[in-house]
PDB file of N, CA and C in Angstrom:
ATOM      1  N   UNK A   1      79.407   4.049  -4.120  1.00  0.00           N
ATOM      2  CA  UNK A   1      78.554   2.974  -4.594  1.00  0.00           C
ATOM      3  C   UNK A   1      77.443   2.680  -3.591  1.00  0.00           C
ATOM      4  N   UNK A   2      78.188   2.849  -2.396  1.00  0.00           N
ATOM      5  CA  UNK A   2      76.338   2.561  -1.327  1.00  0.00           C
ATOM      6  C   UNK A   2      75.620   3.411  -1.124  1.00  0.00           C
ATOM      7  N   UNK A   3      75.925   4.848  -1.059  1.00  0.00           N
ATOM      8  CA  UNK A   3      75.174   5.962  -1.308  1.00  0.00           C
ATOM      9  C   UNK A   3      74.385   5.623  -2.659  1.00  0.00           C
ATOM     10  N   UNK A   4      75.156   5.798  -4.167  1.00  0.00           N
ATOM     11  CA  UNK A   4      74.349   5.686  -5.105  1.00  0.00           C
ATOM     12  C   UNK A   4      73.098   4.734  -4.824  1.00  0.00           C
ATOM     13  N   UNK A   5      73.168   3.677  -4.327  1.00  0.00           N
ATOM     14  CA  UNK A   5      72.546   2.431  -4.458  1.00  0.00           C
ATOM     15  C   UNK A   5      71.126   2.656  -3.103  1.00  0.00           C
ATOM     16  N   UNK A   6      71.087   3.700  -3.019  1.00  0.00           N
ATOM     17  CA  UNK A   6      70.501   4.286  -1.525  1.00  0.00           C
ATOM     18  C   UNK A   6      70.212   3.710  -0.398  1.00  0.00           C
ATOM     19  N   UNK A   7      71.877   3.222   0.034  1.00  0.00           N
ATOM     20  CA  UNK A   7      72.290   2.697   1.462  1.00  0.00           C
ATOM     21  C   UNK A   7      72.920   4.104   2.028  1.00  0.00           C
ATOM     22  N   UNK A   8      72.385   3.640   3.273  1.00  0.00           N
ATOM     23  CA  UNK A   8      73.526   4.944   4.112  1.00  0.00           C
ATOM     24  C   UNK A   8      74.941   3.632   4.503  1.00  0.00           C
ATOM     25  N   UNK A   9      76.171   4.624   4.570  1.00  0.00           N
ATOM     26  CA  UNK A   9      77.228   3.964   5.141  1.00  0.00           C
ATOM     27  C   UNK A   9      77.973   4.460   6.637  1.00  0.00           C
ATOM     28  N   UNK A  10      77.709   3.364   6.924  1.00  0.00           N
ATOM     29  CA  UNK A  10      79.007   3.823   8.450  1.00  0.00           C
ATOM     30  C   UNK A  10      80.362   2.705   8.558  1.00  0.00           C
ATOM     31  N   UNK A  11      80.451   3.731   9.270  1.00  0.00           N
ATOM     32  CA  UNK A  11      81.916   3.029   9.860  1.00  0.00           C
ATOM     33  C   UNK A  11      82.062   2.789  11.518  1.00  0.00           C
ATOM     34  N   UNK A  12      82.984   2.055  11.915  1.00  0.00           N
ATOM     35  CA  UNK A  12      82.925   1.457  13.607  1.00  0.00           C
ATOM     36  C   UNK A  12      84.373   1.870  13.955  1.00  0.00           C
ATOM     37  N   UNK A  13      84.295   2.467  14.945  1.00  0.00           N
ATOM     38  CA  UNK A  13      85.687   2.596  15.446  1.00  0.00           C
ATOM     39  C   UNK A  13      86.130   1.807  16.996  1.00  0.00           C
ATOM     40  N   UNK A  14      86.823   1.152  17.354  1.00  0.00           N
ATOM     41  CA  UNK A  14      86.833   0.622  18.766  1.00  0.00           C
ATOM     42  C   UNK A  14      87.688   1.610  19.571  1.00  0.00           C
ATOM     43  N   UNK A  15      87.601   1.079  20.698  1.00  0.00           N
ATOM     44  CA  UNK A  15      88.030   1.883  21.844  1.00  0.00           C
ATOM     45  C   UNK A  15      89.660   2.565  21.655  1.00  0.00           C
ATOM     46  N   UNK A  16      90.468   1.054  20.530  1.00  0.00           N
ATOM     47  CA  UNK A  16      91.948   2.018  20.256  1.00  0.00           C
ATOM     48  C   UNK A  16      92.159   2.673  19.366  1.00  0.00           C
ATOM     49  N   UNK A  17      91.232   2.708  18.841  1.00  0.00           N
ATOM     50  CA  UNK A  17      91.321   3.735  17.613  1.00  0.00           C
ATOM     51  C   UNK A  17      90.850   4.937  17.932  1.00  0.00           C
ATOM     52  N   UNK A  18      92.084   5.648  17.571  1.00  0.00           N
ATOM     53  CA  UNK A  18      91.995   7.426  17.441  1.00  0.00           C
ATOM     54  C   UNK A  18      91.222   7.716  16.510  1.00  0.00           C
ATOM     55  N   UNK A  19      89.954   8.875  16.689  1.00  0.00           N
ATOM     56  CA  UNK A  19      89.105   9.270  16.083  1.00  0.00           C
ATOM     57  C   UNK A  19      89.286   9.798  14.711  1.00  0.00           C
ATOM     58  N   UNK A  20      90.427  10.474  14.761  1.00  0.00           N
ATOM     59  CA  UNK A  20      91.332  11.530  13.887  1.00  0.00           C
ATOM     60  C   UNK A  20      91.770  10.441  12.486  1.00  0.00           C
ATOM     61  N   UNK A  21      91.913   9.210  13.104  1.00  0.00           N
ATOM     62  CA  UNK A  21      91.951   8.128  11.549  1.00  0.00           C
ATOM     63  C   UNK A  21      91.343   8.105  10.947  1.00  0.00           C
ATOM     64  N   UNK A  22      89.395   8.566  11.154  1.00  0.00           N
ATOM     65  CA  UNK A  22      88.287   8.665  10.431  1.00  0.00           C
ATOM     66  C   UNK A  22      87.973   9.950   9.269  1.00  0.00           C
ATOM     67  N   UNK A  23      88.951  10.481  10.218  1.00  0.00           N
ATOM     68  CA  UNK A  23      88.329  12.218   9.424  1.00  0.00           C
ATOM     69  C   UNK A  23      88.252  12.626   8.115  1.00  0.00           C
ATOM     70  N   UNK A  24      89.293  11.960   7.591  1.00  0.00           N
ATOM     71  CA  UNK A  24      89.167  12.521   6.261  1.00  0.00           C
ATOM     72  C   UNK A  24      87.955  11.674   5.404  1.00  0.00           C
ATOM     73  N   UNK A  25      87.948   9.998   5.816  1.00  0.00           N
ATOM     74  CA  UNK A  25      86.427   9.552   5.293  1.00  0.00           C
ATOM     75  C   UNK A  25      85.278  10.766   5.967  1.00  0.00           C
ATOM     76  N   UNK A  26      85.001  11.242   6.632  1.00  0.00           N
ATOM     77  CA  UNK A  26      84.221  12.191   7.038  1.00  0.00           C
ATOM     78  C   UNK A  26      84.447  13.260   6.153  1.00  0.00           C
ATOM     79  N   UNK A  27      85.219  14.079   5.863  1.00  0.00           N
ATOM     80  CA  UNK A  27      85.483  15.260   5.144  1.00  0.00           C
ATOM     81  C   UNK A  27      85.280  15.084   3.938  1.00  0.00           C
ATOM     82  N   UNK A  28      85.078  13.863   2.923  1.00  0.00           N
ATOM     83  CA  UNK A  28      84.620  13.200   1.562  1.00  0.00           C
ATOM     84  C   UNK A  28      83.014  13.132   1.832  1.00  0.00           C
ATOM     85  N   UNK A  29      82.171  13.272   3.116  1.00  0.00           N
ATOM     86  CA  UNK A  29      81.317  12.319   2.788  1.00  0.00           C
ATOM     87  C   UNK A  29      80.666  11.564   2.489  1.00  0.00           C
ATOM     88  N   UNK A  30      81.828  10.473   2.775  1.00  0.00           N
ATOM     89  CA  UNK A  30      81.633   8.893   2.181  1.00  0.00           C
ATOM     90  C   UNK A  30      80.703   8.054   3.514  1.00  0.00           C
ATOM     91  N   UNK A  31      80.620   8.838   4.812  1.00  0.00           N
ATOM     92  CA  UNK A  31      80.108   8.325   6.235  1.00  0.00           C
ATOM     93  C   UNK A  31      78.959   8.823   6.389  1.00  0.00           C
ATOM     94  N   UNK A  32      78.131   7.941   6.990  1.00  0.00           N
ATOM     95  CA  UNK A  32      75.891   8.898   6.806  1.00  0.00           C
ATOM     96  C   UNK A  32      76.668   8.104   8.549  1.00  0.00           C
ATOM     97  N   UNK A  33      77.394   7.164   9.151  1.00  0.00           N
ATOM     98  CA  UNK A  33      76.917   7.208  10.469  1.00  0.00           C
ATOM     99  C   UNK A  33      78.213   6.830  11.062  1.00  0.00           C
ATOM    100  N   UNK A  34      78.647   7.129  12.587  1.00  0.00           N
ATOM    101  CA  UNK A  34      79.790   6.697  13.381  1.00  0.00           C
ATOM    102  C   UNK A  34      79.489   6.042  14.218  1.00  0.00           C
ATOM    103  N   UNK A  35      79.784   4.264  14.441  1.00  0.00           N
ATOM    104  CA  UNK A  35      79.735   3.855  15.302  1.00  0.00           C
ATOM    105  C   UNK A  35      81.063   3.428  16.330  1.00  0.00           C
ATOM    106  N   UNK A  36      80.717   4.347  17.790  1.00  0.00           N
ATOM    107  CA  UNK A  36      81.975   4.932  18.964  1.00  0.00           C
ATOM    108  C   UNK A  36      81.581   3.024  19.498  1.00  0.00           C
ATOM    109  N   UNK A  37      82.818   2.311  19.489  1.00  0.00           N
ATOM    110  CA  UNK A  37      82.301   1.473  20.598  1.00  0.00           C
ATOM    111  C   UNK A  37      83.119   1.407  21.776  1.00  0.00           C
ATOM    112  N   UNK A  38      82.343   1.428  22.796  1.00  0.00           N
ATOM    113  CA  UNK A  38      82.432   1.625  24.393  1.00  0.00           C
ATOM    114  C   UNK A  38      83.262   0.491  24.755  1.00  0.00           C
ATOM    115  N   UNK A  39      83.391  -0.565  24.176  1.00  0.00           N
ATOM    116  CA  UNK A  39      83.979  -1.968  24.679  1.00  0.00           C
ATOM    117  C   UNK A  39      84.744  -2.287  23.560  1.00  0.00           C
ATOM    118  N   UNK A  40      85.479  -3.534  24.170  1.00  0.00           N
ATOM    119  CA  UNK A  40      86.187  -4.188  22.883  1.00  0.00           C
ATOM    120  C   UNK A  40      85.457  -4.950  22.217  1.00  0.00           C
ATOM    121  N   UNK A  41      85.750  -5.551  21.264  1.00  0.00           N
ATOM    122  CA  UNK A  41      84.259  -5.837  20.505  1.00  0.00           C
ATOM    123  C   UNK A  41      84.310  -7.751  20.681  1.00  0.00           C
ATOM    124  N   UNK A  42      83.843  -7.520  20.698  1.00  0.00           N
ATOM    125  CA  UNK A  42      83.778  -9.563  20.569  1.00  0.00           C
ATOM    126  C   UNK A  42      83.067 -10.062  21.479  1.00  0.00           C
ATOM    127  N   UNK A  43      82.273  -9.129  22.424  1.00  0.00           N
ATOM    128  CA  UNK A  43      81.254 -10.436  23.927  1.00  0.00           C
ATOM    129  C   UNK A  43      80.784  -9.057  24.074  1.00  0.00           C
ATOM    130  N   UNK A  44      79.635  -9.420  24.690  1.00  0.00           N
ATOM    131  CA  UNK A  44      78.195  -8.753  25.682  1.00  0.00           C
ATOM    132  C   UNK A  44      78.938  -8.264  26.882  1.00  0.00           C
ATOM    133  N   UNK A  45      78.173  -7.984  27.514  1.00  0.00           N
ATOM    134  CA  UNK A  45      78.595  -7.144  29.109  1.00  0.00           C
ATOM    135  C   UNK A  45      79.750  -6.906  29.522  1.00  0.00           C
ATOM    136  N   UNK A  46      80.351  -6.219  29.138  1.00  0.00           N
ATOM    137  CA  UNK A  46      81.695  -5.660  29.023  1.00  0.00           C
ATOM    138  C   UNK A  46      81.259  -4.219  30.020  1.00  0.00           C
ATOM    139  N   UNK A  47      82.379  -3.292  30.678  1.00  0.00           N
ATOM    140  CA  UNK A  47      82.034  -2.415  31.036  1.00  0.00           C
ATOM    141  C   UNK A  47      82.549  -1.370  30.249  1.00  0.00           C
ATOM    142  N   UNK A  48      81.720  -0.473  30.443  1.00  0.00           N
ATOM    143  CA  UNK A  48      81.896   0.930  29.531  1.00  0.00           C
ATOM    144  C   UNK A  48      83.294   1.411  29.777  1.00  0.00           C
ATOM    145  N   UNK A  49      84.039   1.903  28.651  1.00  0.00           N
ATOM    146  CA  UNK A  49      85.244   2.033  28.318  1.00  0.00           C
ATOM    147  C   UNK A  49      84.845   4.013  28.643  1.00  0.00           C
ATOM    148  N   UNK A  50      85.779   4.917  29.604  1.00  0.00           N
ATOM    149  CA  UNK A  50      85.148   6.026  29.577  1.00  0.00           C
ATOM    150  C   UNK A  50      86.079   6.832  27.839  1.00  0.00           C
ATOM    151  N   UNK A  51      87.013   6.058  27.804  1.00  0.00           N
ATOM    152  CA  UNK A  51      87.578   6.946  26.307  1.00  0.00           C
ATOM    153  C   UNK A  51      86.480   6.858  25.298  1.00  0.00           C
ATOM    154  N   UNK A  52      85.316   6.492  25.274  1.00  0.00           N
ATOM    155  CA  UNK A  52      83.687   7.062  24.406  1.00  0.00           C
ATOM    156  C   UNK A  52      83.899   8.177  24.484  1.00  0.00           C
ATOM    157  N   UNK A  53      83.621   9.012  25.766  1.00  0.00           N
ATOM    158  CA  UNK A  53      83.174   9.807  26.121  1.00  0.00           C
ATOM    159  C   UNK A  53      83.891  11.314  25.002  1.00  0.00           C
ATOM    160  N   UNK A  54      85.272  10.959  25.285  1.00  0.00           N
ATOM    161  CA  UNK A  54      86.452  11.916  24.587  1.00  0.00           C
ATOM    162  C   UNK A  54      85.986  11.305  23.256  1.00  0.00           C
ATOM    163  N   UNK A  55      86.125  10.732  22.368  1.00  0.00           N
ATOM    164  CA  UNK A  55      85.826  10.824  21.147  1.00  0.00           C
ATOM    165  C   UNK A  55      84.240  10.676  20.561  1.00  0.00           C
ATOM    166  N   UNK A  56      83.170  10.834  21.498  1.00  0.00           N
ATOM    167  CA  UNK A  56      82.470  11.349  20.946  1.00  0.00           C
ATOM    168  C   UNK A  56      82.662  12.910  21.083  1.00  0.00           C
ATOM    169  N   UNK A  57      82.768  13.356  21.829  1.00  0.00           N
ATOM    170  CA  UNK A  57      82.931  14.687  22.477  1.00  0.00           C
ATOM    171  C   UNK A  57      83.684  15.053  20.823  1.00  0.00           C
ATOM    172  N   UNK A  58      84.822  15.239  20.623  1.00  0.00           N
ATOM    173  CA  UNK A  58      85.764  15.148  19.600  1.00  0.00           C
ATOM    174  C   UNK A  58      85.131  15.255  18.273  1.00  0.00           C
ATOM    175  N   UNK A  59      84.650  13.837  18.354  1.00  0.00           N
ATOM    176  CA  UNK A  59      83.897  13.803  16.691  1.00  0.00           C
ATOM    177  C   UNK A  59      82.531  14.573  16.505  1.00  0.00           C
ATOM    178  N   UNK A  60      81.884  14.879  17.304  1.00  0.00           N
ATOM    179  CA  UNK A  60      80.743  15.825  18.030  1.00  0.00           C
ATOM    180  C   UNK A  60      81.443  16.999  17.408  1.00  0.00           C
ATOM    181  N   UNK A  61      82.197  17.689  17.639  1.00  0.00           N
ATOM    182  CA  UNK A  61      82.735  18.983  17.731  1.00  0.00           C
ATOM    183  C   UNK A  61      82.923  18.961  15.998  1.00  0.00           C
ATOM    184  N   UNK A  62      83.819  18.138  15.658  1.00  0.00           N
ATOM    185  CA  UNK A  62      83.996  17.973  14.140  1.00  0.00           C
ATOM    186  C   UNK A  62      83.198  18.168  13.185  1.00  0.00           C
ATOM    187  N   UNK A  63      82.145  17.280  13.268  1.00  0.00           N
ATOM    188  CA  UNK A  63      80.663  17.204  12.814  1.00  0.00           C
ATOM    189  C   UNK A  63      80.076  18.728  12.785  1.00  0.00           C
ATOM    190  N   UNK A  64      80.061  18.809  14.296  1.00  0.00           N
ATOM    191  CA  UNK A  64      78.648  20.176  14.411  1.00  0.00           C
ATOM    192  C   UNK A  64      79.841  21.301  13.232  1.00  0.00           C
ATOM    193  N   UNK A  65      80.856  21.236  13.926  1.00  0.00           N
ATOM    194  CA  UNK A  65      81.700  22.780  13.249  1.00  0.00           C
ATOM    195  C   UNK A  65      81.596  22.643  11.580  1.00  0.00           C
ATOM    196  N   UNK A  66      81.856  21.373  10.964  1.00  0.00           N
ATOM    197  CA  UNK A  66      81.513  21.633   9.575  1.00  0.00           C
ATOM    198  C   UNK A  66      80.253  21.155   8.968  1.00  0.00           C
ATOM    199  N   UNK A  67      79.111  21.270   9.951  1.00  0.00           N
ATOM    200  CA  UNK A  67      77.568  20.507   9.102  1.00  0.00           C
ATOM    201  C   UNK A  67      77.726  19.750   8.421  1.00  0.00           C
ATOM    202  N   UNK A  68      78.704  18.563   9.021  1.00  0.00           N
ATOM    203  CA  UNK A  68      78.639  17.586   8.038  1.00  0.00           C
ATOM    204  C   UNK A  68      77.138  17.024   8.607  1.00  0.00           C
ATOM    205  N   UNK A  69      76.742  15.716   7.865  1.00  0.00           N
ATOM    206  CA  UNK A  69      75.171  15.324   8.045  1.00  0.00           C
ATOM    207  C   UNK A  69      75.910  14.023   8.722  1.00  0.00           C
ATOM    208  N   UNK A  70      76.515  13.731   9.654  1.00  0.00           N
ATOM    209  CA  UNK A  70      76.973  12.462  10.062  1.00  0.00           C
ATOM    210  C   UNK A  70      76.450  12.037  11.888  1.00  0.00           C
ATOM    211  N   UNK A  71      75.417  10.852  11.707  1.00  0.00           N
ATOM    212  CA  UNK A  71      74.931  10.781  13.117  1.00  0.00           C
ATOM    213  C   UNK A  71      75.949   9.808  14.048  1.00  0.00           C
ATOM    214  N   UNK A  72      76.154  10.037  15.097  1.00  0.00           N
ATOM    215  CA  UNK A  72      77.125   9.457  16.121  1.00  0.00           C
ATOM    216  C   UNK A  72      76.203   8.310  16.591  1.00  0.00           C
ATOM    217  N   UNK A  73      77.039   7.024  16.661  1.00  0.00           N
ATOM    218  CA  UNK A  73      76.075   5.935  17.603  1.00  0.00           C
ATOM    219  C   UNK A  73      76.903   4.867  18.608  1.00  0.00           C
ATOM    220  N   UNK A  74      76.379   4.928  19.668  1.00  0.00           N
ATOM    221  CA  UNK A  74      77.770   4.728  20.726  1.00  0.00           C
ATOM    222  C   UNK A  74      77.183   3.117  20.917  1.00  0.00           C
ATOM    223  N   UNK A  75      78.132   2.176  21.136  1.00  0.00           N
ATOM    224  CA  UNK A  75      77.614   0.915  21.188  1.00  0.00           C
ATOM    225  C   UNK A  75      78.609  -0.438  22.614  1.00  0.00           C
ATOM    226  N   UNK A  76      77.766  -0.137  23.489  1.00  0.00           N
ATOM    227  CA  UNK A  76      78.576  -1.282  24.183  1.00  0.00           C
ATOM    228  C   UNK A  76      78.410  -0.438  25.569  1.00  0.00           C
ATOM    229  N   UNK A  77      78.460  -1.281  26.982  1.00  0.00           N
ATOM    230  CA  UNK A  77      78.196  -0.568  28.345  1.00  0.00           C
ATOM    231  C   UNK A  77      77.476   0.566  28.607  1.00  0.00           C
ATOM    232  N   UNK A  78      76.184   0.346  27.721  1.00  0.00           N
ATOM    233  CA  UNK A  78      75.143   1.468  28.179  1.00  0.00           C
ATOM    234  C   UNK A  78      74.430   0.936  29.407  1.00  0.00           C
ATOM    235  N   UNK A  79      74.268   1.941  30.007  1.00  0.00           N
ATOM    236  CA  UNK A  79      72.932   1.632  31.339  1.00  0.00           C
ATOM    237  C   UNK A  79      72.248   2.630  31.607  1.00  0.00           C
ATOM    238  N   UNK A  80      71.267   2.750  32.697  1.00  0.00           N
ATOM    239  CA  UNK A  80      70.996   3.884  33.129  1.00  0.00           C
ATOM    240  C   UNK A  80      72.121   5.205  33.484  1.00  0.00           C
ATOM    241  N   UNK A  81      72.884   4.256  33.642  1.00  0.00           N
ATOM    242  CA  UNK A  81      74.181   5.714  34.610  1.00  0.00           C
ATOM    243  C   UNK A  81      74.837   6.142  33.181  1.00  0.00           C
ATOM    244  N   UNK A  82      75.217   5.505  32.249  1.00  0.00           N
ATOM    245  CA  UNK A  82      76.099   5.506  31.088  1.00  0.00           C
ATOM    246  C   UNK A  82      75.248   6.494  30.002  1.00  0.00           C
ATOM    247  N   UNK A  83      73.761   6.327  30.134  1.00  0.00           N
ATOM    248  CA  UNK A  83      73.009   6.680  28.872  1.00  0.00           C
ATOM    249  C   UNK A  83      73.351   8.159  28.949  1.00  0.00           C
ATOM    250  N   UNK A  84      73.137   8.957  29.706  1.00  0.00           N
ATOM    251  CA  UNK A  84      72.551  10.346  29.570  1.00  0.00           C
ATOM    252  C   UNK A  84      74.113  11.192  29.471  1.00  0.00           C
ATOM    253  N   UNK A  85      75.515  10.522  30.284  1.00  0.00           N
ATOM    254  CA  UNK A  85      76.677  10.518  29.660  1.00  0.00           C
ATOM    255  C   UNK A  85      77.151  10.754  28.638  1.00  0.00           C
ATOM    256  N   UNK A  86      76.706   9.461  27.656  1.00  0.00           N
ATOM    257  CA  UNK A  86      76.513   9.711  26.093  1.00  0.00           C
ATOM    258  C   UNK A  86      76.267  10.478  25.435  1.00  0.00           C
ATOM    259  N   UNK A  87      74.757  11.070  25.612  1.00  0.00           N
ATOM    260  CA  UNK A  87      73.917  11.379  25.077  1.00  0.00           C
ATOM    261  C   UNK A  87      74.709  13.093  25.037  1.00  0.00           C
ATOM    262  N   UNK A  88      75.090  13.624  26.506  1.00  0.00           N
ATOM    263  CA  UNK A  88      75.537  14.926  26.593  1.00  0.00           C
ATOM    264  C   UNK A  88      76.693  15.075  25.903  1.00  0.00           C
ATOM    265  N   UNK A  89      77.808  14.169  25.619  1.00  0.00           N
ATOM    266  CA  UNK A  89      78.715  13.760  24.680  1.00  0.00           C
ATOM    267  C   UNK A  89      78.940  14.056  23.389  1.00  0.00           C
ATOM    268  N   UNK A  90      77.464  13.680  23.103  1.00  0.00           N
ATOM    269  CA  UNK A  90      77.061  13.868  21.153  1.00  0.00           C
ATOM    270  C   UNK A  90      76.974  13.049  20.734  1.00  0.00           C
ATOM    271  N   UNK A  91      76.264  11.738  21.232  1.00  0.00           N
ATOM    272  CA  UNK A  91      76.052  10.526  20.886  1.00  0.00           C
ATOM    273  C   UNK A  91      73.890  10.781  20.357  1.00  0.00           C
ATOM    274  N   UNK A  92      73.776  10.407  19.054  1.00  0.00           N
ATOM    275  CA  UNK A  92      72.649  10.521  18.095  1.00  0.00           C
ATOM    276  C   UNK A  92      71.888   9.311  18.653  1.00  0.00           C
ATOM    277  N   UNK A  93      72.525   7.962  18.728  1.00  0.00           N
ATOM    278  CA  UNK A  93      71.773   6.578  18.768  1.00  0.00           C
ATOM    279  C   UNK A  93      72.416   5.926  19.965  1.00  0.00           C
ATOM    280  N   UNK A  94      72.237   5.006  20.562  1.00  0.00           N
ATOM    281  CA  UNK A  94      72.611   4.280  21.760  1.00  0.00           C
ATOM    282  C   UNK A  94      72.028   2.901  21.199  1.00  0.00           C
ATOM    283  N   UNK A  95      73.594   2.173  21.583  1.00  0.00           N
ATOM    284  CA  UNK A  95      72.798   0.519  21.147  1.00  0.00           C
ATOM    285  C   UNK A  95      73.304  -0.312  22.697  1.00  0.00           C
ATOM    286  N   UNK A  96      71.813  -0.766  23.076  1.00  0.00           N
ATOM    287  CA  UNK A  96      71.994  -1.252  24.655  1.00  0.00           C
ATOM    288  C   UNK A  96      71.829  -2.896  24.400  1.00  0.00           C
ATOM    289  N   UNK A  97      72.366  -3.815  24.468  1.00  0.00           N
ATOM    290  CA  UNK A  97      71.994  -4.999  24.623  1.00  0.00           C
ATOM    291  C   UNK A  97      71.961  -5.554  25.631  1.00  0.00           C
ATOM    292  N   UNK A  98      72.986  -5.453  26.421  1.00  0.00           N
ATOM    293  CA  UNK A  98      73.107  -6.557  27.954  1.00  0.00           C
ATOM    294  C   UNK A  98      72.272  -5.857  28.890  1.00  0.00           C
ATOM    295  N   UNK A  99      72.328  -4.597  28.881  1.00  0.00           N
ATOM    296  CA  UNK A  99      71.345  -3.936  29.769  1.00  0.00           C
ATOM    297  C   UNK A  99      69.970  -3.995  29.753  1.00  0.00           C
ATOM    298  N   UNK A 100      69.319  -4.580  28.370  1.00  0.00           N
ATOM    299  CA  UNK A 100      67.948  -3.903  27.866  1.00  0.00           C
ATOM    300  C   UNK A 100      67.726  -5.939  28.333  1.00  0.00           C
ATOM    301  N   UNK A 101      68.376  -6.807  27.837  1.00  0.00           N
ATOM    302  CA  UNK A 101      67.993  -8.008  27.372  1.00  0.00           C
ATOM    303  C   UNK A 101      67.992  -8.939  28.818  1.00  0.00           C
ATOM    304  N   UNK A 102      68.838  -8.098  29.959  1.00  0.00           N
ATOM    305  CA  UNK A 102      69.374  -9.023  31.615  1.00  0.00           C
ATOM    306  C   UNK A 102      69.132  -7.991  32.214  1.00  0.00           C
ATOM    307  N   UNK A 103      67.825  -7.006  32.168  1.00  0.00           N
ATOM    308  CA  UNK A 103      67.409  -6.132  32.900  1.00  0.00           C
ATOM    309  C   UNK A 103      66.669  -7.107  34.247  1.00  0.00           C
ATOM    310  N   UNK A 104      66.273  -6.765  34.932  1.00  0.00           N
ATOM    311  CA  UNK A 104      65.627  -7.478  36.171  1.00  0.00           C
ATOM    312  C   UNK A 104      64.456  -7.673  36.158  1.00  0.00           C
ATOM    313  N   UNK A 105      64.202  -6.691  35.618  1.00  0.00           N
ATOM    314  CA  UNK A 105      62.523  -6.353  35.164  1.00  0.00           C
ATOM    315  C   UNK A 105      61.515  -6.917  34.156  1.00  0.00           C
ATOM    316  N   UNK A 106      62.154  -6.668  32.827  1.00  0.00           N
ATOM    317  CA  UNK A 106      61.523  -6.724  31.860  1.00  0.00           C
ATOM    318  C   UNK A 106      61.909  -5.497  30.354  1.00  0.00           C
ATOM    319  N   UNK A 107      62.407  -5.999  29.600  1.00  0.00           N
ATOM    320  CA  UNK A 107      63.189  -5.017  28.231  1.00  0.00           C
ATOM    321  C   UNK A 107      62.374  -3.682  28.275  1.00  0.00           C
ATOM    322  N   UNK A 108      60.912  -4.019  28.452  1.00  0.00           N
ATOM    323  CA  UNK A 108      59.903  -2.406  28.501  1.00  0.00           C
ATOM    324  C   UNK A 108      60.829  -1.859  29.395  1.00  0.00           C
ATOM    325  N   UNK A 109      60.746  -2.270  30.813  1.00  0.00           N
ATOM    326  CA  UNK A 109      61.216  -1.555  31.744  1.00  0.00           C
ATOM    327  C   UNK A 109      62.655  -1.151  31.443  1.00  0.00           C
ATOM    328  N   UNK A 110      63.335  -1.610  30.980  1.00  0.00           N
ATOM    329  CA  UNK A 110      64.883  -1.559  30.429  1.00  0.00           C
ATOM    330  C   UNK A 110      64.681  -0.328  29.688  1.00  0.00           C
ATOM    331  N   UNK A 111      64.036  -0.444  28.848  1.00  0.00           N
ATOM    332  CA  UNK A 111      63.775   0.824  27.448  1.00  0.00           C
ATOM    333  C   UNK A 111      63.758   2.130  28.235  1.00  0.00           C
ATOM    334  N   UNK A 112      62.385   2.267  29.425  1.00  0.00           N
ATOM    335  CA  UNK A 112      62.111   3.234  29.981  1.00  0.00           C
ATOM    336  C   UNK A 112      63.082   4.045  30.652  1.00  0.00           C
ATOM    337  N   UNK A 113      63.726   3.050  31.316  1.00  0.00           N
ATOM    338  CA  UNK A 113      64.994   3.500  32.455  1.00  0.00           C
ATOM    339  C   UNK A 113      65.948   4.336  31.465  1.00  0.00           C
ATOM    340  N   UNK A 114      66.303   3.669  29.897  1.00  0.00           N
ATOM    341  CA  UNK A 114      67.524   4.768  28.620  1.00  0.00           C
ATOM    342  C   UNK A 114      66.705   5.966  28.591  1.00  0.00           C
ATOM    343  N   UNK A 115      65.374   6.054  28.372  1.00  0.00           N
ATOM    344  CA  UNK A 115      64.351   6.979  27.496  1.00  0.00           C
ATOM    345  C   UNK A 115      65.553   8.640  28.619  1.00  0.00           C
ATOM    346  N   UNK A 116      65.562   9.231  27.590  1.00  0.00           N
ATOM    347  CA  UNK A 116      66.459  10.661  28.296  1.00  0.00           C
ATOM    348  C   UNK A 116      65.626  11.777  27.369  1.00  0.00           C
TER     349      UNK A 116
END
């Protein structure tokens, strides 16, 4: 129904959830996006959880091996050190808030420092 209606749909997985619970919504393609989150979900500046890393890696592998069309988007304890982590991972989108918004600088400057 959200496909028909021409929404893309995703789904969110948190840090305790095993990736492998998603798959078969993936193997229907009923999923246009995966959001990995890095933290537990409920507050800002949390530190990056490194079990992202393994299930993007994971769902990365899944994805590429059967062309499914599904983009990865990692959400929670991004920074400069965290971004490019991700990114080598198989992470498509990066959602930065505490970093971009309590940068020292200025959000431009925040932006520049993710740009990979």
């Amino acid at each position: 129904a959200v496909n028909e209606a021409g929404m893309a749909c995703g789904i969110s997985i948190n840090p305790k959830t095993a990736e492998e619970e998603i798959y078969p919504l993936l193997a229907q393609g009923l999923v246009d996006l995966v959001d990995v989150l890095a933290v537990e979900p409920g507050f800002g500046g949390q530190q990056f959880q490194e079990v992202a890393l393994t299930k993007l890696e994971k769902l990365r592998s899944w994805i590429d091996t059967r062309g499914a069309a599904v983009k990865l988007l990692v959400d929670g304890g991004i920074s400069e050190s965290t971004a490019p982590r991700v990114r080598a991972a198989g992470a498509d989108i990066l959602v930065a808030g505490s970093f971009l918004f309590g940068h020292k600088q200025s959000l431009k400057a925040g932006v520049k420092e993710l740009k990979i």
